[in-house]
Protein backbone atom coordinates (compact mmCIF):
# COMPACT_ATOMS: atom_id res chain seq x y z
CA UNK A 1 121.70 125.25 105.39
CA UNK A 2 125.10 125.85 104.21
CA UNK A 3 126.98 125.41 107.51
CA UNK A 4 130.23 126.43 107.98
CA UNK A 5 132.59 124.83 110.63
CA UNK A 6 135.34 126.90 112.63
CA UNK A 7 135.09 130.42 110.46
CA UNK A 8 137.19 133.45 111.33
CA UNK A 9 134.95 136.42 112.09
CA UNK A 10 138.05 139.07 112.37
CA UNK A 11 136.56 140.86 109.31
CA UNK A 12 132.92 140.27 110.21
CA UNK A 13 133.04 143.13 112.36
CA UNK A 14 134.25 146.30 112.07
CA UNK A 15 136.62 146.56 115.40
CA UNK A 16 138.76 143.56 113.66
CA UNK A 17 138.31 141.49 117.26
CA UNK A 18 139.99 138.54 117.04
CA UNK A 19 137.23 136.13 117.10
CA UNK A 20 136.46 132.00 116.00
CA UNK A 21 133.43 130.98 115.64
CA UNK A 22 132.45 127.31 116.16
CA UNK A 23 129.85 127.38 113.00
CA UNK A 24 128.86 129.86 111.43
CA UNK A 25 125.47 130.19 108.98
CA UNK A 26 123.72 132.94 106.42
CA UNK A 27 120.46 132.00 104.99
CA UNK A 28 119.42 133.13 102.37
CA UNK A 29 115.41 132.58 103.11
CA UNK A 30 113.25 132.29 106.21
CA UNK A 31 112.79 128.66 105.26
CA UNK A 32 116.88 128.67 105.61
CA UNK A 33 116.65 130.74 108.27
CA UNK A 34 114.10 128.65 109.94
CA UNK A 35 115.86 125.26 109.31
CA UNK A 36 119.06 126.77 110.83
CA UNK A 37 117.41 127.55 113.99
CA UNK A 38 115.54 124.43 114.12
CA UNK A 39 119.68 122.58 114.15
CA UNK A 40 120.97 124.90 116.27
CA UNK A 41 117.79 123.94 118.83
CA UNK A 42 118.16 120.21 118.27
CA UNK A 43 122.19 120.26 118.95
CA UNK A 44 121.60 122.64 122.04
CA UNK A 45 124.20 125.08 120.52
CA UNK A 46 123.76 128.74 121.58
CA UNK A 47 122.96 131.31 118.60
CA UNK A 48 124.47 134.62 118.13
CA UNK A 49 123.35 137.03 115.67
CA UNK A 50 125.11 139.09 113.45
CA UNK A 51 124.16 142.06 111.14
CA UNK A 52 127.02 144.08 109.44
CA UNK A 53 128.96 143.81 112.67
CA UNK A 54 129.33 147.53 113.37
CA UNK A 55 128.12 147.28 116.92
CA UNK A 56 128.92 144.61 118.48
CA UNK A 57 132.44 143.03 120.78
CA UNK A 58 133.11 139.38 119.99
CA UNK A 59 134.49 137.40 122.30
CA UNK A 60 138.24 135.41 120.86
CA UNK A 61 136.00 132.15 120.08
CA UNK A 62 132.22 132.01 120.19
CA UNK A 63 130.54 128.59 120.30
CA UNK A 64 127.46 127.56 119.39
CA UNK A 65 126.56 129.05 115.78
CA UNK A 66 126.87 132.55 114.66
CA UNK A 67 124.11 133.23 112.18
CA UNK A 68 124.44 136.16 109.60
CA UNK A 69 120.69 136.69 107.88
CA UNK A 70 120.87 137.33 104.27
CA UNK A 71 117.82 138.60 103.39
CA UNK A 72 118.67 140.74 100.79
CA UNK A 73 115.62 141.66 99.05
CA UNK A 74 113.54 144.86 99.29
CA UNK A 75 110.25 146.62 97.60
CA UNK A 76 108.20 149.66 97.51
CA UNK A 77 104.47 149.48 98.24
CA UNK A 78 102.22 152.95 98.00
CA UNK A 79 98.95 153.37 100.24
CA UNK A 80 97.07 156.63 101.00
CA UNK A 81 100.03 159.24 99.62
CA UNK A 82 103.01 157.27 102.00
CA UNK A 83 105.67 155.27 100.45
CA UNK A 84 106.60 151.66 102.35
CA UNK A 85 109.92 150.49 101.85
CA UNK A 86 109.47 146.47 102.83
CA UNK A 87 113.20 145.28 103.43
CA UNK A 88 114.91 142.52 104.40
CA UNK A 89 117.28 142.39 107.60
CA UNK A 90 120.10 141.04 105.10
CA UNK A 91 120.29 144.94 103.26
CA UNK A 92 122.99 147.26 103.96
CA UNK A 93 121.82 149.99 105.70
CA UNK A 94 123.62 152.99 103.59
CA UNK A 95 122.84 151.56 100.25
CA UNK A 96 119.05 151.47 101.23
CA UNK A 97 119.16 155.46 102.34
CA UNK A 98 121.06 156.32 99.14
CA UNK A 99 118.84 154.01 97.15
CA UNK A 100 115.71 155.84 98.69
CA UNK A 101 117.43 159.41 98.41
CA UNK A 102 117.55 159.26 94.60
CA UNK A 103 114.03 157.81 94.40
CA UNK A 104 113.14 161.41 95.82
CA UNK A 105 111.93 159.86 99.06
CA UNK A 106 112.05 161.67 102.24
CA UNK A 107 112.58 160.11 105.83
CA UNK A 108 115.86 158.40 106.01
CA UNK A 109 118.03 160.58 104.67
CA UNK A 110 120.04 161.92 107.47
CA UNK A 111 121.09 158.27 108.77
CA UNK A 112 123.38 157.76 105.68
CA UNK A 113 126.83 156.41 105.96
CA UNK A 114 125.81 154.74 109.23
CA UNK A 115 127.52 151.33 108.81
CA UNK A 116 125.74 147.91 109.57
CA UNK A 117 122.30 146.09 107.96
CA UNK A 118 118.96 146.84 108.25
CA UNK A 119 118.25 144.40 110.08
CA UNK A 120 120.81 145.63 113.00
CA UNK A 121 119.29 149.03 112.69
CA UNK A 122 116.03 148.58 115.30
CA UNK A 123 117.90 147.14 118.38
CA UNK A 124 119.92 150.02 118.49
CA UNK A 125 116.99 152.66 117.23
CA UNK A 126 120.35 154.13 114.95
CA UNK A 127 120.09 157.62 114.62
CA UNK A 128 122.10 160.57 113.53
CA UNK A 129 121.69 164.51 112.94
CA UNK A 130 118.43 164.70 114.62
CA UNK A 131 116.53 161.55 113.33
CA UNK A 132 115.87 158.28 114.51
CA UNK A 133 114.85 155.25 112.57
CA UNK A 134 112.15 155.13 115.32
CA UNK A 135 110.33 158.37 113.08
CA UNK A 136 110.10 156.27 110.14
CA UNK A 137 109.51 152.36 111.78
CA UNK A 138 106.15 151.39 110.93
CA UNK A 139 106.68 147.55 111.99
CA UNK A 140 109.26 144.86 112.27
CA UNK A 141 109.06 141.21 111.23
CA UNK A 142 110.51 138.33 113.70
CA UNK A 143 111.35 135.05 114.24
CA UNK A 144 111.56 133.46 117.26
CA UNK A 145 114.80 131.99 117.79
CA UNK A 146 113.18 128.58 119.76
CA UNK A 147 110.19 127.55 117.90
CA UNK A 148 111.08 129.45 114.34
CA UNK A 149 107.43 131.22 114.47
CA UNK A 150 107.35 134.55 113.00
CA UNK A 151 105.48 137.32 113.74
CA UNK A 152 104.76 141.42 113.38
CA UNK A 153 105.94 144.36 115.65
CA UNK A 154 104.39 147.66 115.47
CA UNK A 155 106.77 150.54 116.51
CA UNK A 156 104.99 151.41 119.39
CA UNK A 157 105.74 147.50 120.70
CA UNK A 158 109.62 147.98 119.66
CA UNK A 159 109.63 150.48 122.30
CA UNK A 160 111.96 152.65 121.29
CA UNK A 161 114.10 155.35 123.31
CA UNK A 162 117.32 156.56 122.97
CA UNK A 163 119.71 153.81 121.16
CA UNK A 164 117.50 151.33 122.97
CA UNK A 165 114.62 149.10 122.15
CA UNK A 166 112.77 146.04 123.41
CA UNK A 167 115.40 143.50 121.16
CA UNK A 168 117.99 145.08 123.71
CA UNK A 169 115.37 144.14 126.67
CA UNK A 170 112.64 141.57 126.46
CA UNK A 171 113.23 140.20 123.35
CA UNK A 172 117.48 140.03 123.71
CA UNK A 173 118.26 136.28 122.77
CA UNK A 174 114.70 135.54 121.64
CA UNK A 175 114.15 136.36 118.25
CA UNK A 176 116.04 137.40 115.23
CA UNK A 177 115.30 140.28 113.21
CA UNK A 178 114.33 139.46 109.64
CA UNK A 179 112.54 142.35 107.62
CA UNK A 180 111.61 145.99 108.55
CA UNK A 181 108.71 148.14 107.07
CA UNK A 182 109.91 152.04 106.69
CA UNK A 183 107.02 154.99 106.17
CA UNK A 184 108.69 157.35 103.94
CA UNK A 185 107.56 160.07 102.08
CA UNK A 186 107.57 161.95 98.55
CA UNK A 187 106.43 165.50 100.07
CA UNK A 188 109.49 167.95 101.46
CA UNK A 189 110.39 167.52 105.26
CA UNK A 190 114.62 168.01 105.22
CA UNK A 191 115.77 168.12 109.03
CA UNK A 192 118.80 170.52 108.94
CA UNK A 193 118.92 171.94 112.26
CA UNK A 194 121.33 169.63 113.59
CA UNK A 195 125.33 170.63 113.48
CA UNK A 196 126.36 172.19 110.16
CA UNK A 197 124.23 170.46 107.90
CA UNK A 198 121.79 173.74 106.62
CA UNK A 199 125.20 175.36 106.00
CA UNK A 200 125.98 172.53 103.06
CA UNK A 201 122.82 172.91 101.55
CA UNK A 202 120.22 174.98 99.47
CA UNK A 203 117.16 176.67 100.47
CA UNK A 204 115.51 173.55 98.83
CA UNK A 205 117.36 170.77 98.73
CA UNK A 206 116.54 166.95 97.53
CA UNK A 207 117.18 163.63 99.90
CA UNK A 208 119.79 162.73 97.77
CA UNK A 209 121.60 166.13 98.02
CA UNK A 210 121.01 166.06 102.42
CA UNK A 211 122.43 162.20 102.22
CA UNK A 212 125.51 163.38 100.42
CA UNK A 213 126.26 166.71 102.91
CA UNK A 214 125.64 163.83 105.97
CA UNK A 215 128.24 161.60 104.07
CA UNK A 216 130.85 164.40 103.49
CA UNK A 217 130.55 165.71 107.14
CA UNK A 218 130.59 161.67 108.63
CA UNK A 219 133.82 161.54 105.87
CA UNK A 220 135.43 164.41 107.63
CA UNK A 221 135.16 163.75 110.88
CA UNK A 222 134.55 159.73 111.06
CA UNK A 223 137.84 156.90 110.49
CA UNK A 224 136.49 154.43 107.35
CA UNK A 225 136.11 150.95 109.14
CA UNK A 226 138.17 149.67 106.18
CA UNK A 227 141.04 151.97 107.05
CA UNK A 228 141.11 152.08 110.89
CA UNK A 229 138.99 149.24 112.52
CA UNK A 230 136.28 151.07 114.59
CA UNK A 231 132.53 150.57 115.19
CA UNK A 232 131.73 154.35 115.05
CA UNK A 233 130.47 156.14 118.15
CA UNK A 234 131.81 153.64 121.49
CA UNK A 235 130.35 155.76 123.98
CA UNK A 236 126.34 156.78 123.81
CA UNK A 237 125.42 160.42 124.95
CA UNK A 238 124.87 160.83 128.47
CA UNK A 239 121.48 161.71 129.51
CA UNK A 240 121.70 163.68 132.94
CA UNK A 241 118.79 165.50 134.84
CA UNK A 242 118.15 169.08 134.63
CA UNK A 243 119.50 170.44 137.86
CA UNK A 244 122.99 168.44 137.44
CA UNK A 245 122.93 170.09 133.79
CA UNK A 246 122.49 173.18 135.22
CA UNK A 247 125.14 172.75 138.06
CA UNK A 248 127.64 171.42 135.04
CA UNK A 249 127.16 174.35 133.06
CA UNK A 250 127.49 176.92 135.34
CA UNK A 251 131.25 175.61 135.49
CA UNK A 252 131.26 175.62 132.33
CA UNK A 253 129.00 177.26 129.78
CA UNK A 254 130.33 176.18 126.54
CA UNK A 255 129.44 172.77 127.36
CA UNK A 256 127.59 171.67 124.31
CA UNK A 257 123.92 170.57 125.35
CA UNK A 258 120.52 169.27 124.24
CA UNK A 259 117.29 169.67 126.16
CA UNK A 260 114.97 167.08 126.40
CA UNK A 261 111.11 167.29 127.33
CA UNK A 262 110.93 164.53 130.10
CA UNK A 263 113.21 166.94 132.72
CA UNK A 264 116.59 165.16 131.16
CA UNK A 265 119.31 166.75 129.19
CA UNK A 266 121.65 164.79 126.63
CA UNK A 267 124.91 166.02 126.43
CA UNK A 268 128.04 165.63 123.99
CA UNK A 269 129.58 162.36 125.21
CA UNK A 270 132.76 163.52 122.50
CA UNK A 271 133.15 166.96 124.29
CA UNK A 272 133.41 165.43 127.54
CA UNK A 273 136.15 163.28 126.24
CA UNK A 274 137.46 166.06 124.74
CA UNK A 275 137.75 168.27 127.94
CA UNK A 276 139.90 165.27 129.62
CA UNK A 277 142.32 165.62 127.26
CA UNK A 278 141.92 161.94 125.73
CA UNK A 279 141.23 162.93 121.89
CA UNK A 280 144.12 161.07 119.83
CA UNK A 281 145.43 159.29 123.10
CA UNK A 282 146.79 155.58 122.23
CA UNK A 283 146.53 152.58 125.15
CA UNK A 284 148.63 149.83 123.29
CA UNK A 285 146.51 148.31 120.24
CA UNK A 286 143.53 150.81 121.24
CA UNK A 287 142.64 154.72 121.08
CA UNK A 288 140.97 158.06 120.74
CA UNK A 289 140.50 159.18 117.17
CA UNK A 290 142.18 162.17 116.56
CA UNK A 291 139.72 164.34 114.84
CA UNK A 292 136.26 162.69 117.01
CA UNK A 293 136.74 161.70 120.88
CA UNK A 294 133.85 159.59 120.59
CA UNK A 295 135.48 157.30 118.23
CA UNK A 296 137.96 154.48 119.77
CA UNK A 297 139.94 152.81 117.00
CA UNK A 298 141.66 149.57 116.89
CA UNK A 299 145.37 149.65 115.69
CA UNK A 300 145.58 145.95 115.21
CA UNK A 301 147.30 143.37 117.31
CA UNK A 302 144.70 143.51 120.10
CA UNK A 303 141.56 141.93 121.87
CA UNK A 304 138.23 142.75 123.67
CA UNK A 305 140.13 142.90 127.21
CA UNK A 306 142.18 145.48 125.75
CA UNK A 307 139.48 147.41 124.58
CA UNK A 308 137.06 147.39 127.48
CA UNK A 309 140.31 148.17 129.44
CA UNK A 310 140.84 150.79 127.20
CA UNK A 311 137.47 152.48 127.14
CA UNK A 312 136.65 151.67 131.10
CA UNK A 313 139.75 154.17 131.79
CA UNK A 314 138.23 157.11 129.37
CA UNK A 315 134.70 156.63 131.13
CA UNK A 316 136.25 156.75 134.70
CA UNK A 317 138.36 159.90 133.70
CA UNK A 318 134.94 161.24 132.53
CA UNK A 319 132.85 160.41 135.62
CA UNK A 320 135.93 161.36 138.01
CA UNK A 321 135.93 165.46 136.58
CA UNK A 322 132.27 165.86 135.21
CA UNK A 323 130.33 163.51 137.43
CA UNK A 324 128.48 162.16 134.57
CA UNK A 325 128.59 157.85 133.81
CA UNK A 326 129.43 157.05 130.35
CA UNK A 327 127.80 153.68 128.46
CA UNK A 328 128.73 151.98 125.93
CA UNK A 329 126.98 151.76 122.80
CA UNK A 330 127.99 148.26 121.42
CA UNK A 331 126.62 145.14 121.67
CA UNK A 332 128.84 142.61 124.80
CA UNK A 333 128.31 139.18 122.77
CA UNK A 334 129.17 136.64 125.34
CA UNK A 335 131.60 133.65 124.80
């Protein structure tokens, strides 16, 4: 099983939260994978799962095990003119999209740069410049956490909505993620209307060329993990009803905004932090990125308290002039 005792998982996430975990496991296999539950179970320690740690706040020690798939592996399969990427939870997400992109293969090409693994990439339903990896998710393989059995999700029994998904609901605790089926495609479909993208690009241009205009833009506007600890967008976009969208934009009618069909409206969770005045603001070891609101960046030197101290004043500034509750995107791992 390759179990490590007392590991420091500072660098396994992207924030740089102080964090020690009590054990700590990767497997390699399902069997591995399997036989690491199966301990974990007969020692009554508590699992946590971890993907590329992009999303998630880690408590300053973490008991139980901490298990890290790495199911590395992926395929191509063809059936009736589609293209199925088979890939294991273990993959980095990016290196998949830019993988597929030069293959010529349309689908997933506007979710590059977003950091974490594939496996990670369902409980949150990532998505980015109008896509969703809900449009491409044809099924995802799990393993339940208690017994070890595995077994098939369609998309429609993910449940996906907006950065949510039944592993955030039912399933949270249950079951680990360990491979993902993707329907992608070798016909044209680029999805430029979103931001500035179109601007970048041709009249016709390939995945790979769309992947690289989402990577420059993401560059320009996004800290590098590596550089400035961060886990990318803190704060989701609100989703409001109609008539309070309405109200909101009567006061104030550059207020960037996005329609939805069910009688909601999403708006720019960055703008609103923008409009307090908060962009490039520093609380201690924690702040506002100074080119994107939504981004809070870790200076070094601090915890979670700090953080969720951090971001619970930027959400009640929000809510107190706009009226509108923001959430926040990553994963609360418990102690």
């Amino acid at each position: 099983m390759n179990l490590q005792a007392n590991v420091d998982l500072t660098h396994a996430n992207t924030l740089r939260l102080p964090c020690q975990a009590t054990h700590f496991a990767a497997p390699a296999t399902l069997s591995e994978l399997r036989a690491v539950l199966a301990h974990a179970h007969h020692q009554n320690w508590p699992v946590t799962l971890l993907g590329g740690g992009s999303n998630v706040l880690l408590p300053d020690k973490l008991s139980g095990v901490a298990v890290r798939p790495a199911l590395n592996q992926w395929w191509l399969t063809r059936r009736q003119g589609s293209v199925y990427v088979h890939v294991g939870a273990g993959v980095n997400w990016h290196s998949l999209v830019m993988a597929t992109a030069e293959l010529g293969l349309w689908g997933i090409e506007n979710l590059a740069l977003i950091p974490g693994s594939c496996g990670a990439a369902p409980v949150q339903n990532i998505g980015a410049y109008g896509v969703e990896l809900a449009d491409t998710l044809q099924a995802v393989q799990v393993m339940e956490l208690a017994t070890g059995r595995s077994y098939w999700l369609s998309a429609q029994e993910c449940a996906f909505g907006y950065r949510d998904s039944i592993f955030k609901g039912s399933l949270n605790g249950r079951v680990v993620i360990t491979q993902l089926v993707l329907r992608l495609s070798r016909v044209p479909a680029p999805q430029l209307d979103y931001g500035d993208l179109a601007a970048r690009l041709s009249h016709t241009p390939t995945p790979w060329e769309v992947a690289e205009a989402v990577c420059a833009i993401r560059r320009e506007k996004l800290p590098d993990p590596e550089v400035l600890a961060n886990a990318g967008s803190y704060f989701k976009n609100p989703l409001i009803k109609d008539a309070q969208a309405a109200q909101l934009l009567r006061e104030y009618p550059a207020m960037p905004h996005f329609p939805l069909k069910d009688g909601h409206t999403k708006l720019a969770a960055g703008w609103l932090i923008d409009q307090c005045g908060l962009k490039g603001m520093r609380d201690g070891a924690f702040g506002v990125h100074q080119h994107q609101a939504l981004v809070l960046v870790h200076f070094g030197g601090g915890d979670r308290q700090g953080l969720m101290n951090t971001a619970s004043y930027i959400a009640a500034q929000v809510e107190t002039r706009f009226g509108v509750r923001l959430e926040s995107e990553p994963r609360l791992i418990n102690a």
